[in-house]
Protein backbone atom coordinates (compact mmCIF):
# COMPACT_ATOMS: atom_id res chain seq x y z
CA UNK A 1 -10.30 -1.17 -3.90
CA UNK A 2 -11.86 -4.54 -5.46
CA UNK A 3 -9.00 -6.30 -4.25
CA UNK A 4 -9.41 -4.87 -0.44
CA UNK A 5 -13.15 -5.18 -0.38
CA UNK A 6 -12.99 -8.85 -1.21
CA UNK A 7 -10.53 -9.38 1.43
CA UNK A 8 -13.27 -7.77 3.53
CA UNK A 9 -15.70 -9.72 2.12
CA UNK A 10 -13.80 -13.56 2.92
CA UNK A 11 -13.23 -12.84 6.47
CA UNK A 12 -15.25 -12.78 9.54
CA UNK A 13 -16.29 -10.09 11.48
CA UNK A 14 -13.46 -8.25 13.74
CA UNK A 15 -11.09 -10.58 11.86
CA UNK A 16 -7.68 -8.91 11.06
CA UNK A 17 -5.34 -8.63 8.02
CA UNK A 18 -2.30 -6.83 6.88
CA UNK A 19 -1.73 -5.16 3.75
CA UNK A 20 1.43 -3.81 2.27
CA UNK A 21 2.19 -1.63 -0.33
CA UNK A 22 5.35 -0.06 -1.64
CA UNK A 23 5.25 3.90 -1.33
CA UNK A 24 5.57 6.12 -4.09
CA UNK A 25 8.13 8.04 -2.02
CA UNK A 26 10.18 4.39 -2.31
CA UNK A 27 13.38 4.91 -4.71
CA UNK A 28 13.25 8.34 -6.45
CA UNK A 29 12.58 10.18 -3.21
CA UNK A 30 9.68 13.19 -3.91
CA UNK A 31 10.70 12.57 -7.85
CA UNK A 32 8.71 9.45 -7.45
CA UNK A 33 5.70 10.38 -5.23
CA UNK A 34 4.89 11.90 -9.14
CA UNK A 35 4.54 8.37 -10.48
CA UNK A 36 1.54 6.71 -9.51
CA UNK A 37 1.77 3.61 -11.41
CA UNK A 38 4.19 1.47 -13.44
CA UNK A 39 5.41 -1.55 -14.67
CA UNK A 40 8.37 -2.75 -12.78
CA UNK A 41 11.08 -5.74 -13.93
CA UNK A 42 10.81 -8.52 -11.71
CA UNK A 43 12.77 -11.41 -13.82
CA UNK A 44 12.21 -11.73 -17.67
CA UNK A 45 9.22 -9.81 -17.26
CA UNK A 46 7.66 -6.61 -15.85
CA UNK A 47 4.64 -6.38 -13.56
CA UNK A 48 2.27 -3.78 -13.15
CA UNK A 49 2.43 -2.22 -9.59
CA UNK A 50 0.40 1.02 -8.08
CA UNK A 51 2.57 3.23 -5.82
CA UNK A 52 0.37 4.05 -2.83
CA UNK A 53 0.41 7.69 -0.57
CA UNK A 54 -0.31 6.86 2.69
CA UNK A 55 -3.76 9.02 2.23
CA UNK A 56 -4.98 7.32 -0.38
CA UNK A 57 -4.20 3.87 0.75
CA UNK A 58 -6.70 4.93 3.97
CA UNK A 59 -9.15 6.23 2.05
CA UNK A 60 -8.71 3.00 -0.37
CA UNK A 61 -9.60 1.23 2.61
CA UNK A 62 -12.59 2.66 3.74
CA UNK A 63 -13.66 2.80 0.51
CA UNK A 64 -13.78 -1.23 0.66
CA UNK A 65 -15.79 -1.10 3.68
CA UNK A 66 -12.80 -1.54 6.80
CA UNK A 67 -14.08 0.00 9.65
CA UNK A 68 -10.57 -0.04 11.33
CA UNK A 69 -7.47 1.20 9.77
CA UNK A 70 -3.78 1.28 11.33
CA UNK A 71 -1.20 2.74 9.03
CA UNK A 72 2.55 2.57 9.65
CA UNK A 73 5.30 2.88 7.53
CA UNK A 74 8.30 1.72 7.48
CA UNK A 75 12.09 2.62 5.41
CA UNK A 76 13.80 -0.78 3.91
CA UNK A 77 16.22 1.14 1.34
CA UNK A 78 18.66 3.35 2.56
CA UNK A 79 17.20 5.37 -0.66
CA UNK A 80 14.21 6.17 1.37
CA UNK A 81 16.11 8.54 3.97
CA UNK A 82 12.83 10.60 5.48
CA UNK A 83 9.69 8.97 4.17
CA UNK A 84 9.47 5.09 4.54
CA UNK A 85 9.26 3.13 1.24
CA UNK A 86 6.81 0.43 2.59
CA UNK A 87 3.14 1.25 3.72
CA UNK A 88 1.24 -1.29 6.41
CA UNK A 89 -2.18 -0.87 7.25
CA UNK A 90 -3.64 -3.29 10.03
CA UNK A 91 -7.25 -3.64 8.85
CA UNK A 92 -10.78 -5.04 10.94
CA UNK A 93 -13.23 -6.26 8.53
């Protein structure tokens, strides 16, 4: 939410931005929507990630003060076969 409401913050009024997030429905199908957070390899090290929900990742928005919020998702892994692994939201500060 700090992240999203200093994005807010930077821009100008009725400017837009895009935000993606990976789902938590993204690999383990509704095994994973469990798992809300962890630390995921990426090289020689792991990084800390947050799997979204697509209602929390609204309400995450308009938490940070977005007045306008678009969601769409959309499947990149053929794991993901009814729920899309990626979450977009289209936001207007």
């Amino acid at each position: 939410v700090g992240a999203l409401a200093e994005m807010r913050r930077v821009l100008k009024r009725g400017a837009p931005a895009l935000v993606t997030v990976w789902s938590r429905f993204r690999e383990d199908g509704l095994a994973g929507a469990l798992v809300s957070d962890a630390d995921v390899p990426w090289g020689e090290v792991a990084r800390y990630y947050h799997f979204y929900g697509p209602v929390e990742l609204v309400a995450d928005c308009r938490a940070a003060g977005w007045r306008e919020v678009a969601l769409s998702g959309e499947r990149l892994s053929s794991a993901a076969t009814w729920l899309p692994d990626n979450w977009f939201v289209r936001l207007t500060a």
